[in-house]
N, C-alpha and C. Protein backbone atom coordinates (compact mmCIF):
# COMPACT_ATOMS: atom_id res chain seq x y z
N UNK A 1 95.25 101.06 83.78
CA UNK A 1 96.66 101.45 83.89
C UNK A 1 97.23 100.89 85.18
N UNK A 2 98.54 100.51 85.02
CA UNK A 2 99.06 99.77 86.22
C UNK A 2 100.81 100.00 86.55
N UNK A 3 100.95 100.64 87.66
CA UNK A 3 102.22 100.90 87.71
C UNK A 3 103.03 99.79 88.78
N UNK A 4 104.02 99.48 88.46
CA UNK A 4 105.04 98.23 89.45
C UNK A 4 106.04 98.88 90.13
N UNK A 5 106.13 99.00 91.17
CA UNK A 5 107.13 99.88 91.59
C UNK A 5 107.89 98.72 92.25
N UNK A 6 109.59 98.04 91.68
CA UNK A 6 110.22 96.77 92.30
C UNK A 6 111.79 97.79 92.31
N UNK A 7 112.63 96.69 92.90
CA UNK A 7 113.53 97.57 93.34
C UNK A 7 114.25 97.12 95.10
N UNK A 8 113.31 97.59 95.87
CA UNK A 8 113.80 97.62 96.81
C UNK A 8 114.45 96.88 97.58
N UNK A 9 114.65 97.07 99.07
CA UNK A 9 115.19 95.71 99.63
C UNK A 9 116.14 96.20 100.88
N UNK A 10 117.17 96.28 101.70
CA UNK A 10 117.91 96.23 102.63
C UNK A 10 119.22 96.47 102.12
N UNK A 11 119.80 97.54 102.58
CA UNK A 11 121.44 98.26 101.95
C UNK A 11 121.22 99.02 102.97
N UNK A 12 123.03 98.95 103.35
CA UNK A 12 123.73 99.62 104.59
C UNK A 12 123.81 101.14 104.02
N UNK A 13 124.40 101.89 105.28
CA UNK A 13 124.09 103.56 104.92
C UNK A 13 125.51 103.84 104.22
N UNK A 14 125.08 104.72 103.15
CA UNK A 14 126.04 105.18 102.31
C UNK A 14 126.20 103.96 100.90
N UNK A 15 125.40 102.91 101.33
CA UNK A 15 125.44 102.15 99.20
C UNK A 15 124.23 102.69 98.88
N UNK A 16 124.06 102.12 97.61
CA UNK A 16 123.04 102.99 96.15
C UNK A 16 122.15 101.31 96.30
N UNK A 17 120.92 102.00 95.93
CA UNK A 17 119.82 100.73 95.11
C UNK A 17 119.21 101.86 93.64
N UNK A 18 118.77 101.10 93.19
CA UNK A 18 118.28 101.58 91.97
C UNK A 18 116.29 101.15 91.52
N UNK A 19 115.37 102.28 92.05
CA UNK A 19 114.03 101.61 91.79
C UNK A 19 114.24 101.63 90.60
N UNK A 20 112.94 101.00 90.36
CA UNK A 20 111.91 100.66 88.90
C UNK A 20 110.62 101.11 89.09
N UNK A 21 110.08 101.51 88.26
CA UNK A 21 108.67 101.48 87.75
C UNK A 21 107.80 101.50 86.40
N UNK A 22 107.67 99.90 86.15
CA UNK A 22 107.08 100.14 84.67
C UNK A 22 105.51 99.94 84.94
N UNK A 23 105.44 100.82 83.51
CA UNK A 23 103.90 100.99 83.61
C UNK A 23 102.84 100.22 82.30
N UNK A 24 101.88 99.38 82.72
CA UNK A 24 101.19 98.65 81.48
C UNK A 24 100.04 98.82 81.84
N UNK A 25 98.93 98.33 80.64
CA UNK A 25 98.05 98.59 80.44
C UNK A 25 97.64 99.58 79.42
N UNK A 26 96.54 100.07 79.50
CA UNK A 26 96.19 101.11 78.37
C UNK A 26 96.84 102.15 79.01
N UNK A 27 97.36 102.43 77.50
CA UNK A 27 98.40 103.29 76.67
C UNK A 27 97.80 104.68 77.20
N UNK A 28 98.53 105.66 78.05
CA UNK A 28 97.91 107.13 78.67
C UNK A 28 99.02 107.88 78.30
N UNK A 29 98.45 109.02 78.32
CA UNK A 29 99.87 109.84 77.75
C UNK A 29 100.56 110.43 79.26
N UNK A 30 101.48 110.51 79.19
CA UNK A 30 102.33 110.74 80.55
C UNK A 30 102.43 111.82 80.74
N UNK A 31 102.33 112.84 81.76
CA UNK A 31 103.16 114.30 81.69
C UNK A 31 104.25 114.11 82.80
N UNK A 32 103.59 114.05 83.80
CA UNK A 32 105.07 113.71 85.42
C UNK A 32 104.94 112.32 85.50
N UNK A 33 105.74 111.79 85.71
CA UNK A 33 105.97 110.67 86.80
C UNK A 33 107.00 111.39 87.81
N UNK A 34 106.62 110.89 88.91
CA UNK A 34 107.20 110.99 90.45
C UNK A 34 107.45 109.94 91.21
N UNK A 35 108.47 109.98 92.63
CA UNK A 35 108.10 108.86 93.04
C UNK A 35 108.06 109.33 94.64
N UNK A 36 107.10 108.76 95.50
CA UNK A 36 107.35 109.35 96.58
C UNK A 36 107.52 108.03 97.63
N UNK A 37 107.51 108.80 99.28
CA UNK A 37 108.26 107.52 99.99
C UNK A 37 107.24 108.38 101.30
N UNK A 38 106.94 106.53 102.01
CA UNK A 38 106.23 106.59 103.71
C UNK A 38 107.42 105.96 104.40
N UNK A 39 107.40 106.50 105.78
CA UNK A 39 108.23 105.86 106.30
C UNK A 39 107.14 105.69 107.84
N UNK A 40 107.14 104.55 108.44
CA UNK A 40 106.66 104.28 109.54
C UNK A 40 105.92 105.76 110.47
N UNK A 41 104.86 105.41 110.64
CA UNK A 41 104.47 106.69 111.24
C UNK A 41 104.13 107.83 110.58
N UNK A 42 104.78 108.12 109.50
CA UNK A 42 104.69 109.59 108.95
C UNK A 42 103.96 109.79 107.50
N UNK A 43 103.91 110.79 107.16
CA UNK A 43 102.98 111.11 105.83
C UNK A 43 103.36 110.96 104.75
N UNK A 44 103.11 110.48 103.73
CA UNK A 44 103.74 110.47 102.14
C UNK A 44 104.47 111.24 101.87
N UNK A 45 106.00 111.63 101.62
CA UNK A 45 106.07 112.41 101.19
C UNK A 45 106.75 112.46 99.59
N UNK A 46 107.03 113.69 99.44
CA UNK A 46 107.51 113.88 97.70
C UNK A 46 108.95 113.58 97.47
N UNK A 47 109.78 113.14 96.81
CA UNK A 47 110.74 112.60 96.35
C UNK A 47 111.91 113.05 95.60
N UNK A 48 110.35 113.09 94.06
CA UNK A 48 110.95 113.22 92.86
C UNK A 48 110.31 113.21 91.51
N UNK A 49 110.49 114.27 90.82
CA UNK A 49 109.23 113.80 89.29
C UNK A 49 110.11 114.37 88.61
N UNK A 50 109.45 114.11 87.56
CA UNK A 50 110.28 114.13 85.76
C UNK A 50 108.98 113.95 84.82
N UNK A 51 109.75 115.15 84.02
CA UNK A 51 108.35 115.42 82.58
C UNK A 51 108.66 114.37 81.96
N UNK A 52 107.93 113.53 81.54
CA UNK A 52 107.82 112.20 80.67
C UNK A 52 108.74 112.89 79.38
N UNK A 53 108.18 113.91 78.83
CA UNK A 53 108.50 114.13 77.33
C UNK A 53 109.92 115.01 77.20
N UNK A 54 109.79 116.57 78.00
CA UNK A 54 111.04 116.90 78.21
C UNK A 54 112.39 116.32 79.33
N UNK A 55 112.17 115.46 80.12
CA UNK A 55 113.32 115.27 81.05
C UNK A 55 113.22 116.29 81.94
N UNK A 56 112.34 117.51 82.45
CA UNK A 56 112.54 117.87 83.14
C UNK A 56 112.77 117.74 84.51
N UNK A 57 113.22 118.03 85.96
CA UNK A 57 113.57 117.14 87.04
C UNK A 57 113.53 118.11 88.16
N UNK A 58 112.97 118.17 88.82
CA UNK A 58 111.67 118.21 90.55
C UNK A 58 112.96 117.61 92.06
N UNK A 59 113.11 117.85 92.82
CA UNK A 59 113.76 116.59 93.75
C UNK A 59 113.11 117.19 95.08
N UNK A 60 112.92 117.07 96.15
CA UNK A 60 112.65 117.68 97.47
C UNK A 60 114.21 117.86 97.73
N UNK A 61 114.66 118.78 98.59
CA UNK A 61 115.95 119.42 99.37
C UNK A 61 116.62 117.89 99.83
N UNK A 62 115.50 117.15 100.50
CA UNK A 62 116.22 116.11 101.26
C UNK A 62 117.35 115.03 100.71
N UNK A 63 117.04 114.90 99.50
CA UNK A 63 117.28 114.17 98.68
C UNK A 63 118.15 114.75 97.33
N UNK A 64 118.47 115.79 97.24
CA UNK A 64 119.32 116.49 96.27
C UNK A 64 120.58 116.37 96.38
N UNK A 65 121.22 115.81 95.13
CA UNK A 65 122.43 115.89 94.96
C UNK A 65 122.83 114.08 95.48
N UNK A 66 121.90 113.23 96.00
CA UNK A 66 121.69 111.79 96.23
C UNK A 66 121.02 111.15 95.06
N UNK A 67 119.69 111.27 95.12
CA UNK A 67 119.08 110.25 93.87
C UNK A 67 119.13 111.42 92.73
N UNK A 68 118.62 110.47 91.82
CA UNK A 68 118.56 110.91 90.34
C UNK A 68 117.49 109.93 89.83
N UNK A 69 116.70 110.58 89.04
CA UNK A 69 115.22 110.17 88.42
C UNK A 69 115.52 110.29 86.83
N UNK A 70 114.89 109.19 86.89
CA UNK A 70 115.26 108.90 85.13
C UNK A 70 113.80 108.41 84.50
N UNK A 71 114.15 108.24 82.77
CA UNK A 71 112.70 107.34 82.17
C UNK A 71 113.54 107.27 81.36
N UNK A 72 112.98 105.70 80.97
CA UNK A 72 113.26 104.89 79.82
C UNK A 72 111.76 105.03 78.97
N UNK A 73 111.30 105.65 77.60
CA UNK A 73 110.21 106.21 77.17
C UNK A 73 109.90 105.01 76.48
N UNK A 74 110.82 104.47 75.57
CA UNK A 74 110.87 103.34 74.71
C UNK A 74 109.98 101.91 76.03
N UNK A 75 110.67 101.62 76.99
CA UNK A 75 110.34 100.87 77.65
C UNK A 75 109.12 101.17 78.81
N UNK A 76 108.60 103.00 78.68
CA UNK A 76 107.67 102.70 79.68
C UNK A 76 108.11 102.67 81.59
N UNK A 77 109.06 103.06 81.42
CA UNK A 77 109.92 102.63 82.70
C UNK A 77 110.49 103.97 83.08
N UNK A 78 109.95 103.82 84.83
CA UNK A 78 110.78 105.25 85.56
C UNK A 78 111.68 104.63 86.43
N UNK A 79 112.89 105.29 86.65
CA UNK A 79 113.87 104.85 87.85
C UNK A 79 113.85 105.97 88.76
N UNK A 80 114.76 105.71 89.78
CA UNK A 80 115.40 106.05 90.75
C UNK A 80 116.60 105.52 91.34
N UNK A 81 117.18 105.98 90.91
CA UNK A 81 118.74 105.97 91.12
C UNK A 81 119.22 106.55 92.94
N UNK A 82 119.48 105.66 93.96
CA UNK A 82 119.34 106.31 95.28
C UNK A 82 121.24 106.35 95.30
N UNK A 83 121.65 107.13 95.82
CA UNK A 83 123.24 106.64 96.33
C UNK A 83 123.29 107.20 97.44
N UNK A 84 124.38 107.40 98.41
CA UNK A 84 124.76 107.65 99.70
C UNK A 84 123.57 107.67 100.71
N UNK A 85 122.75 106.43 100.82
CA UNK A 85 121.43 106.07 101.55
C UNK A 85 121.65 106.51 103.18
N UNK A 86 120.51 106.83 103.50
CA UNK A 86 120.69 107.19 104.25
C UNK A 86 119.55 106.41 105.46
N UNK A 87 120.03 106.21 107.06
CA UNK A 87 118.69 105.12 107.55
C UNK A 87 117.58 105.79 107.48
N UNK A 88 117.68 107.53 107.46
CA UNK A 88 116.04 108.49 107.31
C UNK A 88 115.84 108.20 105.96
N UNK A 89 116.33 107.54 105.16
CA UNK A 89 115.85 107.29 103.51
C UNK A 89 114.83 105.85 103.84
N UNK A 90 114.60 104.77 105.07
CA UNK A 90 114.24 104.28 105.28
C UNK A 90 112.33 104.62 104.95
N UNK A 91 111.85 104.04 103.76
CA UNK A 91 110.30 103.83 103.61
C UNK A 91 109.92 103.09 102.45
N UNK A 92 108.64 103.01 102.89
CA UNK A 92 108.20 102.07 101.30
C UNK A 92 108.20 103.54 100.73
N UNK A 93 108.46 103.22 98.85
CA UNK A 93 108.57 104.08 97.91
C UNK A 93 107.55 103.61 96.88
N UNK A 94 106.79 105.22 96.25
CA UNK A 94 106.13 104.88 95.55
C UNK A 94 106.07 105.45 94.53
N UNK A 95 105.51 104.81 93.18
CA UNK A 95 105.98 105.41 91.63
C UNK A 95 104.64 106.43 91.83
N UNK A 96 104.26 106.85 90.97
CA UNK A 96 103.06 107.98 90.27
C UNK A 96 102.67 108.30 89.05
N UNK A 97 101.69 108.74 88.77
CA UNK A 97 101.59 109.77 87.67
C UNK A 97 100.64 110.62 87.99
N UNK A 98 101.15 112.18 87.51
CA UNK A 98 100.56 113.39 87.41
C UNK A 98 100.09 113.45 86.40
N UNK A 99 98.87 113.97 85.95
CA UNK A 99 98.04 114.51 84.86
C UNK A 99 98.47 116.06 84.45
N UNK A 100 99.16 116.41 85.34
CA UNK A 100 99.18 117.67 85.54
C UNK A 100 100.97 118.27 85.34
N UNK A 101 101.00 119.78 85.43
CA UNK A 101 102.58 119.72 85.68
C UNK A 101 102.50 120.37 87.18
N UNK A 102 101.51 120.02 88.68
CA UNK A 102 102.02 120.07 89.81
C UNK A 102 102.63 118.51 90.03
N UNK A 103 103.70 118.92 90.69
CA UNK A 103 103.49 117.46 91.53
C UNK A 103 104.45 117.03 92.47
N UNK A 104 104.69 118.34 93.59
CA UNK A 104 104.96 118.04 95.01
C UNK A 104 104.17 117.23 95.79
N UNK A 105 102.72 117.50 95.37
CA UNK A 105 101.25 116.90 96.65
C UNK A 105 101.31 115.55 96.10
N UNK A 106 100.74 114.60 96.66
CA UNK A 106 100.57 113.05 96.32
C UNK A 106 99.13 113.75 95.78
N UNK A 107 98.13 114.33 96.14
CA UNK A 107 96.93 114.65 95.55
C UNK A 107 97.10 114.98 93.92
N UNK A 108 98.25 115.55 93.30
CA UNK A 108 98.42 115.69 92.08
C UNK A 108 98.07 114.55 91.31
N UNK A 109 98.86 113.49 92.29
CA UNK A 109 98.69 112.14 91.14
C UNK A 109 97.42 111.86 91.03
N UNK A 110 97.13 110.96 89.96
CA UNK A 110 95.94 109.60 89.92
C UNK A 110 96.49 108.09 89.65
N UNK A 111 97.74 108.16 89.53
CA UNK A 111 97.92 106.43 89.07
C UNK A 111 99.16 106.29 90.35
N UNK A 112 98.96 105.27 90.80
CA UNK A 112 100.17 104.78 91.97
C UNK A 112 100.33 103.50 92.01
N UNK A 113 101.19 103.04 92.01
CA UNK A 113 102.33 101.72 91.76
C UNK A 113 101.47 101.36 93.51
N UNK A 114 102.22 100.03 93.74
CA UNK A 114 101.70 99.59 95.05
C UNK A 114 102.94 100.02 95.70
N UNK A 115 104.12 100.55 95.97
CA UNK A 115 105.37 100.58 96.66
C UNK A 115 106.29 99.14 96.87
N UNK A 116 107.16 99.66 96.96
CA UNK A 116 108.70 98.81 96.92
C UNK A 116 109.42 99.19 98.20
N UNK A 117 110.21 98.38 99.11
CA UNK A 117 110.23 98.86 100.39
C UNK A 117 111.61 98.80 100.59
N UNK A 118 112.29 100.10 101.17
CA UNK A 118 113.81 99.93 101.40
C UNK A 118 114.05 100.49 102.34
N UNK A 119 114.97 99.97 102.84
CA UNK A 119 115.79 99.67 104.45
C UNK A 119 116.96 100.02 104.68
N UNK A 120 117.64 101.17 105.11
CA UNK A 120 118.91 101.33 105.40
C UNK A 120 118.83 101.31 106.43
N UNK A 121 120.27 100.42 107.04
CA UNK A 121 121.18 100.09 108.33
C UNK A 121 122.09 100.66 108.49
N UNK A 122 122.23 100.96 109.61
CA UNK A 122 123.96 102.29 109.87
C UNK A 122 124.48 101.29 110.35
């Protein structure tokens, strides 16, 4: 199983980017995908997840009411929708999957994308 996490890149504070993460390989059944973000120095943290099957939707405080987490089921594909960026939104970001229905901890997951790296400038 192999997740792509593309997307990223350099946007001033307050525009939107939009991740990706599609996933190939043998066919696993999904319960969460998440996506979480490092930023220089500091620890992984949690983001964002969504029940593969119901749409259900997870966000950390930091980030509420900014991104929005989506799946395309047909295509295999998770987004992240970022808007009003912020330069502390500054880290590489990374896709996931949970086996499970925790999935604040990065320990929940077992499958991780390599990260996609984004940069806001004030």
């Amino acid at each position: 199983v192999q997740l792509q996490a593309y997307g990223g890149g350099p946007v001033q504070a307050g525009g939107s980017l939009r991740l990706s993460c599609a996933s190939s390989g043998r066919t696993f059944s999904k319960n969460y995908m998440g996506w979480f973000r490092q930023a220089p120095g500091k620890d992984r943290e949690f983001v964002a997840a969504i029940s593969w099957l119901g749409g259900t939707t997870i966000y950390a405080d930091s980030v509420k009411g900014r991104f929005t987490i989506s799946r395309d089921a047909a295509k295999s594909t998770l987004y992240l929708q970022m808007n009003s960026l912020k330069p502390e939104d500054t880290a590489v970001y990374y896709c996931a999957h949970s086996p499970s229905v925790r999935v604040r901890s990065s320990s929940d997951y077992n499958y991780w994308g390599q990260g996609t790296l984004v940069t806001v400038s004030s």
